[in-house]
Protein backbone atom coordinates (compact mmCIF):
# COMPACT_ATOMS: atom_id res chain seq x y z
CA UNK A 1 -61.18 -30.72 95.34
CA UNK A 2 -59.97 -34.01 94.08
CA UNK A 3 -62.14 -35.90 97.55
CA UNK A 4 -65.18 -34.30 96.88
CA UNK A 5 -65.21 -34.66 93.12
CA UNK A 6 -64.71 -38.56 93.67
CA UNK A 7 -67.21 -38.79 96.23
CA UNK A 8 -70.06 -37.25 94.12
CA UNK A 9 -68.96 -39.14 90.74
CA UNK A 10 -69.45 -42.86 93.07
CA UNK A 11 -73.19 -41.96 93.25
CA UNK A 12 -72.83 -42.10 89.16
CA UNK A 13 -74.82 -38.69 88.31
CA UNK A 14 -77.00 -38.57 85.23
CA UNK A 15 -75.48 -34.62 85.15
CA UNK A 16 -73.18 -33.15 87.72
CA UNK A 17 -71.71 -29.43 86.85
CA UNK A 18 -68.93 -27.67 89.11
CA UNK A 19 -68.22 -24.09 89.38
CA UNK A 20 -65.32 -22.35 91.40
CA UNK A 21 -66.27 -19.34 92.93
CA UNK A 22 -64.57 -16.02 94.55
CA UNK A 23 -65.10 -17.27 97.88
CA UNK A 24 -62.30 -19.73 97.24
CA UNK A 25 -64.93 -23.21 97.10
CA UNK A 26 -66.30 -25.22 94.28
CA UNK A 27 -69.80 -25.44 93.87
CA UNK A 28 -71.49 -28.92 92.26
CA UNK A 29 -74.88 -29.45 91.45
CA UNK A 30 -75.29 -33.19 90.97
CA UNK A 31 -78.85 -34.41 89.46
CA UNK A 32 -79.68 -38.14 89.31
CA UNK A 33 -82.89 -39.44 89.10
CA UNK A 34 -85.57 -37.07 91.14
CA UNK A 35 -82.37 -35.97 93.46
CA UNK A 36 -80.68 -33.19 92.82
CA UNK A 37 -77.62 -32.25 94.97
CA UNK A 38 -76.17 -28.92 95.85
CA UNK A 39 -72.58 -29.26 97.22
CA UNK A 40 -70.29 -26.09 98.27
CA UNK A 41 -66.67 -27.45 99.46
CA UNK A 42 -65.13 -24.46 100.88
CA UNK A 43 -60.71 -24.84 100.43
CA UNK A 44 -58.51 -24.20 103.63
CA UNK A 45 -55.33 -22.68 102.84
CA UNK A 46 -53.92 -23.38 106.44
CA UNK A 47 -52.02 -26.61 106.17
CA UNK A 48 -54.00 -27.91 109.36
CA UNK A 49 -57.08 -26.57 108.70
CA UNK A 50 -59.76 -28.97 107.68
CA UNK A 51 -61.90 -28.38 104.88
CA UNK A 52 -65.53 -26.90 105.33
CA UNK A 53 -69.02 -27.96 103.21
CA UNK A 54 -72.49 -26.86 102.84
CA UNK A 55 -74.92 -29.57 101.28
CA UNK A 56 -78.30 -29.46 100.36
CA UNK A 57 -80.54 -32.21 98.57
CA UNK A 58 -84.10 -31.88 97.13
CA UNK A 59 -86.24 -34.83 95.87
CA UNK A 60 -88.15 -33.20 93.50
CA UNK A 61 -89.07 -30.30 95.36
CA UNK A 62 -88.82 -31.21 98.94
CA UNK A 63 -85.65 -30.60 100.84
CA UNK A 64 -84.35 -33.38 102.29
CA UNK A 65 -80.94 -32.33 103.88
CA UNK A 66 -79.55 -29.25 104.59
CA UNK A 67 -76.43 -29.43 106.58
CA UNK A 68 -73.15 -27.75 106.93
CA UNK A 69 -69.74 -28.88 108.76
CA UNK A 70 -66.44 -30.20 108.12
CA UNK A 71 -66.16 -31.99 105.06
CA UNK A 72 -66.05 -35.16 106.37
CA UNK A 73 -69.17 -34.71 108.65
CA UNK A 74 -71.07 -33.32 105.16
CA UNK A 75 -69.97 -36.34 102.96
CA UNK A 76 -71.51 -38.72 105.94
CA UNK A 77 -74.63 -36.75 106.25
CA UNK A 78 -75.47 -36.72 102.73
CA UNK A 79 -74.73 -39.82 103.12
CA UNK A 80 -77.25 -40.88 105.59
CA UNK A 81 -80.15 -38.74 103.40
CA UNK A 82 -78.75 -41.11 99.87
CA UNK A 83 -79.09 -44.49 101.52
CA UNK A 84 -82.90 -44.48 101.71
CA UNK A 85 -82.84 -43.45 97.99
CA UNK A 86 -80.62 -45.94 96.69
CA UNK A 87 -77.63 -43.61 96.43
CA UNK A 88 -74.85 -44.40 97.81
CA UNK A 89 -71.61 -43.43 98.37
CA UNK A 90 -69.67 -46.35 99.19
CA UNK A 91 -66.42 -45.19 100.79
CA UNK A 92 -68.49 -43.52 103.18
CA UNK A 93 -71.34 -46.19 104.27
């Protein structure tokens, strides 16, 4: 939990919310400027397991990304859609 909340606070939200839910994940929404973010991190409880995500980001109303993978693999493909918009998250660019 502690990665993926860092990652999303370096784009420095104007509002980001979190909920945990019964599937065992923790659900942000992230809004700053015209972008809003939906990010699902999905916990392992295998030691060796890697963590899964599901992203999706809107600019107003038009998807931009929709993408789900390991967590690293979602963290560089949202990262890929922020660039072009000035967002970026700078451990991952």
């Amino acid at each position: 939990m502690k990665l993926s909340a860092e990652v999303l606070l370096q784009c420095f939200p104007d509002r980001i919310s979190l909920e945990i839910t019964n599937e065992g994940s923790i659900f942000y929404t992230v809004r700053k400027n015209d972008i809003t973010i939906y990010f699902q991190h999905f916990l392992v409880d295998e030691f060796d397991g890697a963590d899964e995500a599901i992203v999706s980001v809107f600019k107003g109303e038009n998807p931009l990304l929709n993408y789900g993978g390991s967590l690293s693999d979602t963290i560089n493909q949202l990262n890929v859609v922020l660039l072009p918009q000035s967002i970026v998250l700078p451990e991952f660019a």
